[in-house]
N, C-alpha and C. Protein backbone atom coordinates (compact mmCIF):
# COMPACT_ATOMS: atom_id res chain seq x y z
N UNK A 1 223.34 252.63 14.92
CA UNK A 1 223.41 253.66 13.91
C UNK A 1 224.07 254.90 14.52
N UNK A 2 224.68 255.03 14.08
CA UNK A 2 225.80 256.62 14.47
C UNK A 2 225.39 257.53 13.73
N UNK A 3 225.68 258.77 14.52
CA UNK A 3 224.83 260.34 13.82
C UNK A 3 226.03 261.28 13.69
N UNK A 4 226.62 261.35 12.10
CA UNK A 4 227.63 262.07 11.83
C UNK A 4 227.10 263.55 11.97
N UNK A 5 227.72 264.72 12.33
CA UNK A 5 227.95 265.83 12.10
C UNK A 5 228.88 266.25 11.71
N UNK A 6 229.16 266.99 10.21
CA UNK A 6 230.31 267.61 9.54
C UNK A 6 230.74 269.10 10.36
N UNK A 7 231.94 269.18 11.23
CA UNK A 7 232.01 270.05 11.64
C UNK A 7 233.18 271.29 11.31
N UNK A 8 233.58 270.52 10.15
CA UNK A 8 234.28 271.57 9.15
C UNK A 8 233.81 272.56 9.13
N UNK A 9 233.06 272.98 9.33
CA UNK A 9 232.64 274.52 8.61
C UNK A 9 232.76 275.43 10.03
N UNK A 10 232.61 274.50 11.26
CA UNK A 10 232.43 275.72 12.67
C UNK A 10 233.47 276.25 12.64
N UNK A 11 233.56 277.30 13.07
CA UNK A 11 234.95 278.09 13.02
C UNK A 11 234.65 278.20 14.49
N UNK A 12 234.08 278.11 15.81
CA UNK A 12 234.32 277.83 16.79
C UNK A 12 234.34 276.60 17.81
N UNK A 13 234.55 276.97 19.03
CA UNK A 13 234.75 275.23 19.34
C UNK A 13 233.05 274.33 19.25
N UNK A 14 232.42 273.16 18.73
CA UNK A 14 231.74 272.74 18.93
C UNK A 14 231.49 271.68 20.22
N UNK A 15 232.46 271.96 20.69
CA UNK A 15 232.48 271.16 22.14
C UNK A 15 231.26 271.12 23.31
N UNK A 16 231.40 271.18 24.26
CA UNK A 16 230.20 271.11 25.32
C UNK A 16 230.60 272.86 26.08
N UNK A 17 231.74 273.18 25.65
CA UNK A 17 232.05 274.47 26.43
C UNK A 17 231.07 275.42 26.60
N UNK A 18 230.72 277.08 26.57
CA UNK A 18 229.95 277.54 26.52
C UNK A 18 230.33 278.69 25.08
N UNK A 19 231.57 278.67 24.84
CA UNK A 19 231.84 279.66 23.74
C UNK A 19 231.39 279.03 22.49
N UNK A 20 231.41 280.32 22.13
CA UNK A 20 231.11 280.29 20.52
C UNK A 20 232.21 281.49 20.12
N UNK A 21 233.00 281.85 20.35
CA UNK A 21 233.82 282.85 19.89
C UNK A 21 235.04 282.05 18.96
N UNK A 22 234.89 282.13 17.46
CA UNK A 22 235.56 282.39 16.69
C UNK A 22 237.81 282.05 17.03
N UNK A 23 238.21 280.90 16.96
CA UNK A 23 239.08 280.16 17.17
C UNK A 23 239.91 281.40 16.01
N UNK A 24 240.91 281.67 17.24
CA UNK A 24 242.15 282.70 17.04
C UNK A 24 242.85 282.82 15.66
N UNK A 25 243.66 283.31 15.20
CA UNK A 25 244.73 283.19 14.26
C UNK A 25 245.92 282.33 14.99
N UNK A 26 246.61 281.77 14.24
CA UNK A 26 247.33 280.55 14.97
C UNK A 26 248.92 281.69 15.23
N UNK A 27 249.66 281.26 16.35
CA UNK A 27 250.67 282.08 16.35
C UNK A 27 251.86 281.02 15.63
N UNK A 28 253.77 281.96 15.79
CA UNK A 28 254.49 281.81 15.02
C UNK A 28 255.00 280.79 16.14
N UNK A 29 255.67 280.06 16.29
CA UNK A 29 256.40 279.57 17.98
C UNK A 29 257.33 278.77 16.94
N UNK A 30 258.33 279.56 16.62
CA UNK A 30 259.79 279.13 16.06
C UNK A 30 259.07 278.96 13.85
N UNK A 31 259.53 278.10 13.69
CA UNK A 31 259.02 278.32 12.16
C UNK A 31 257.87 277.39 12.30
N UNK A 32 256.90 276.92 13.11
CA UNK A 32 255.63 276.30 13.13
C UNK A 32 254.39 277.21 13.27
N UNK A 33 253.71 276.66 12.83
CA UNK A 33 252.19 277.20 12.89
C UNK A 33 251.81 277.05 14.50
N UNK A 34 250.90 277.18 15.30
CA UNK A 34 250.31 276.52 16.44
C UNK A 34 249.02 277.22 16.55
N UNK A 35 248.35 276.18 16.81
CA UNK A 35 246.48 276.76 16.66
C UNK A 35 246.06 276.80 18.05
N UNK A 36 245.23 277.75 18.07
CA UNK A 36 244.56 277.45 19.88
C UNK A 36 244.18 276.13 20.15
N UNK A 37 243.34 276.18 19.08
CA UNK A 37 241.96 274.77 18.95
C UNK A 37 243.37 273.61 18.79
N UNK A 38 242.39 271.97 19.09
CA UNK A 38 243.24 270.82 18.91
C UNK A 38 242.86 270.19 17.77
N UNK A 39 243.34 269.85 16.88
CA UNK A 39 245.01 269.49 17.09
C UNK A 39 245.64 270.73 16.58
N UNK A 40 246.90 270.90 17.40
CA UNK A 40 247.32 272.34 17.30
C UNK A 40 248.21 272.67 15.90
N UNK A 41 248.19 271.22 15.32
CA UNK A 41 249.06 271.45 14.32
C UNK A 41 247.72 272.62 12.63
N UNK A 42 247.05 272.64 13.52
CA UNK A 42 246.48 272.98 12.72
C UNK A 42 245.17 272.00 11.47
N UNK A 43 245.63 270.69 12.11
CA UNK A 43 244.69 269.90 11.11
C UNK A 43 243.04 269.25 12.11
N UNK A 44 242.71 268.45 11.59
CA UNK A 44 241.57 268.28 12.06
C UNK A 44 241.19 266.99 12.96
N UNK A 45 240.54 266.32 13.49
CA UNK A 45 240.45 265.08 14.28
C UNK A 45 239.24 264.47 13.05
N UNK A 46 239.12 263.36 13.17
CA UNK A 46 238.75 262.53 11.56
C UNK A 46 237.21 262.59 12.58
N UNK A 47 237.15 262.23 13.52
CA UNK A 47 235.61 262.19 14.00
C UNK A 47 236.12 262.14 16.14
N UNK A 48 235.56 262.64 16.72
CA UNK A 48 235.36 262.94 18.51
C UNK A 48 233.80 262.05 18.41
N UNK A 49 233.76 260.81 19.22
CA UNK A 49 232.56 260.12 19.46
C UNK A 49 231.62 260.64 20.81
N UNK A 50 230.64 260.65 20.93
CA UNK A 50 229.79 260.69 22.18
C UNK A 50 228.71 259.71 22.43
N UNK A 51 228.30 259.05 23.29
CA UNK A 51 227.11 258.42 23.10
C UNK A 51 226.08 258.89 23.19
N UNK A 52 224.78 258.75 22.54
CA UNK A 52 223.64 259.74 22.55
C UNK A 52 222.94 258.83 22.11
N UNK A 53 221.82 258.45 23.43
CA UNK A 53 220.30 257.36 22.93
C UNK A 53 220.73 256.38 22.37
N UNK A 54 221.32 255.74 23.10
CA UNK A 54 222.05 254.16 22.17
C UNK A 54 222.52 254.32 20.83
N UNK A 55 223.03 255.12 20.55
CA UNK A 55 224.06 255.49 19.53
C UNK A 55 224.84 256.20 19.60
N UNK A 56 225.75 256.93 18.61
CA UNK A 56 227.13 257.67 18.79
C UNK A 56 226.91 258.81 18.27
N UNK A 57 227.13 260.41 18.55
CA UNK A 57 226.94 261.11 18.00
C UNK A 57 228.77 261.36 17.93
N UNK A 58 228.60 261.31 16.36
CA UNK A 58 229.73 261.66 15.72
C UNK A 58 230.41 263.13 15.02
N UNK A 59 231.39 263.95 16.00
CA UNK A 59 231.34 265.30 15.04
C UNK A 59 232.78 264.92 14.44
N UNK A 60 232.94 264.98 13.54
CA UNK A 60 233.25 264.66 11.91
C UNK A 60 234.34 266.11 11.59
N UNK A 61 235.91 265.78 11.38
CA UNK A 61 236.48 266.98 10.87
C UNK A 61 236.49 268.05 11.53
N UNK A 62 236.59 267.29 12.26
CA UNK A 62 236.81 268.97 14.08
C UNK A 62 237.55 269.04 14.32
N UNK A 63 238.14 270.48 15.01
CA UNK A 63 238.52 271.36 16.21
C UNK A 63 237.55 271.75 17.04
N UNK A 64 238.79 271.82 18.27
CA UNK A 64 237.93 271.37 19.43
C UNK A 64 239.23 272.07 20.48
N UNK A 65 238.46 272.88 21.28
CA UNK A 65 239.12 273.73 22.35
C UNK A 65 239.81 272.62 23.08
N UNK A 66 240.89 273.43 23.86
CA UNK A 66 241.85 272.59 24.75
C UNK A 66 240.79 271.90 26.19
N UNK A 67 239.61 272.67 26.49
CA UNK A 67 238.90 272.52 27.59
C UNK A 67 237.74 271.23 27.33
N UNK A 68 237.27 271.44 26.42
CA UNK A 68 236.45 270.11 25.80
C UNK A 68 237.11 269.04 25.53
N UNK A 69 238.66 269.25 24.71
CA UNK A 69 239.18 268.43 24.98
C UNK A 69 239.83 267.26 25.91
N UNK A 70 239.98 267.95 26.65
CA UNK A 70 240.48 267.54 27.72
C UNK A 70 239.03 266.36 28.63
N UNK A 71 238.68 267.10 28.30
CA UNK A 71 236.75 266.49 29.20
C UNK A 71 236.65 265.51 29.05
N UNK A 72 236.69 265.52 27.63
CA UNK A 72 236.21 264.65 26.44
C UNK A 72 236.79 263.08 26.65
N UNK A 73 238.23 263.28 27.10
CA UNK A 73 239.20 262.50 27.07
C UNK A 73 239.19 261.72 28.30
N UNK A 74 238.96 262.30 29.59
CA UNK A 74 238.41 262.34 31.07
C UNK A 74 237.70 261.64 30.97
N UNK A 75 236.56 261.72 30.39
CA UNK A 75 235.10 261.14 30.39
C UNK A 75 235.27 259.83 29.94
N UNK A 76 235.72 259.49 29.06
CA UNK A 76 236.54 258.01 28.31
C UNK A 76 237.47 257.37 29.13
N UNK A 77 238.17 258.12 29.89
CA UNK A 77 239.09 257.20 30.59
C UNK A 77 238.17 256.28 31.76
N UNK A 78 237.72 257.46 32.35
CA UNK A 78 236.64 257.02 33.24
C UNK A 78 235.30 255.87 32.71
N UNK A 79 235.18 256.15 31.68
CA UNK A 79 233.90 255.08 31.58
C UNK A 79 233.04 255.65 32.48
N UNK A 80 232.79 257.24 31.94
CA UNK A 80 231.72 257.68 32.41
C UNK A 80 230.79 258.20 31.42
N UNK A 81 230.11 257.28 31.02
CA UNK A 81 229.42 257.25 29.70
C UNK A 81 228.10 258.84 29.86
N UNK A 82 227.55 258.38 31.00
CA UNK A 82 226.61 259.40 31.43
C UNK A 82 227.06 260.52 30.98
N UNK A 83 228.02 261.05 31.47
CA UNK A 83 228.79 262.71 31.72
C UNK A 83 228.88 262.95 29.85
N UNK A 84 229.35 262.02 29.13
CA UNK A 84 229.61 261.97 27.87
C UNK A 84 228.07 262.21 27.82
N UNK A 85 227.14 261.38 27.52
CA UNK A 85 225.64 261.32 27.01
C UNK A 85 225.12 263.30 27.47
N UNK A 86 225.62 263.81 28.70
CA UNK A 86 225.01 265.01 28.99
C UNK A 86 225.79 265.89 28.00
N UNK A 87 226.54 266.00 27.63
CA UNK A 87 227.62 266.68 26.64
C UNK A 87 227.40 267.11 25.54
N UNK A 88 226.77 265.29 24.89
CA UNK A 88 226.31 265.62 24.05
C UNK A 88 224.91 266.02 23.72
N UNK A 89 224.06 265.96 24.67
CA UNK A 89 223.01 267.05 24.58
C UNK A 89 223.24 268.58 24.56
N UNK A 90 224.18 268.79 25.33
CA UNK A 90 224.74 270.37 24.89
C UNK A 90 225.27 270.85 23.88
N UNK A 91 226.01 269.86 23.00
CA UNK A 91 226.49 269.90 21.77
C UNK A 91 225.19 269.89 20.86
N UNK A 92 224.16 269.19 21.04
CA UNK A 92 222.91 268.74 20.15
C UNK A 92 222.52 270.37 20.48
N UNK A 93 222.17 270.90 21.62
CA UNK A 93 221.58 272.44 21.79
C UNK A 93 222.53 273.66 20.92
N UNK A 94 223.87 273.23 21.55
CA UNK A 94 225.02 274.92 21.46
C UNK A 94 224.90 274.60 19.39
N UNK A 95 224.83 273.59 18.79
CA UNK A 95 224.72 273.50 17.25
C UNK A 95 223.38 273.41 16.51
N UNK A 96 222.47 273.68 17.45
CA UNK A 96 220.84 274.08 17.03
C UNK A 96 220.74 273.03 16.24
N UNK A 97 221.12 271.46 16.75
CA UNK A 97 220.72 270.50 15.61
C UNK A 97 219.20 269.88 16.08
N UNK A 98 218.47 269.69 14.91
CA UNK A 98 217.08 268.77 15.31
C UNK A 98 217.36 267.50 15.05
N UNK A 99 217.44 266.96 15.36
CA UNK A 99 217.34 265.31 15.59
C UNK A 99 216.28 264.39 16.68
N UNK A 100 215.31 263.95 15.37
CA UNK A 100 214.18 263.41 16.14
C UNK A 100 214.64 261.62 15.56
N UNK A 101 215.32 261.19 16.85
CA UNK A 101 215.75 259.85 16.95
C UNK A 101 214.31 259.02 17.51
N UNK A 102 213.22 259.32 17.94
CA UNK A 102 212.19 258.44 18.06
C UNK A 102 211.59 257.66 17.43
């Protein structure tokens, strides 16, 4: 069973980072948009997986800083499931979610 979180609405990164500061106005770089957050085109990632307690914690319609990103991606290559599982306990804290999976 996978645990969606809709993360449309954060206007900062929901990543494992430590910010919460409010994702920039996107600048001009020739006639394109470019966003801090990823994907830079400005649109959204359909769901970023984590594993959490023998399931997936799913955040859903995100942006997501270049630094989490990057982690995120690290952590997967590696098949370092652990580092992922601690992540997303920080994500479960930095988004004040309750989730009583027992």
């Amino acid at each position: 069973m996978n645990i969606y979180i809709d993360a449309s609405y954060i206007n900062f990164c929901p990543g494992p980072c430590n910010s919460k500061t409010p994702e920039s106005e996107p600048i001009n770089i020739g006639s394109e948009l470019y966003y801090s957050f990823k994907p830079h085109s400005g649109g959204k990632y359909a769901c970023i997986y984590y594993p959490y307690k023998s399931r997936n914690l799913c955040l859903k319609n995100v942006r997501i800083c270049s630094g989490c990103n990057n982690r995120h991606m690290e952590f997967w290559d590696e098949n370092d499931y652990e580092k992922l599982e601690k992540d997303a306990n920080i994500i479960i804290k930095k988004l004040n979610l309750n989730l009583d999976l027992d």
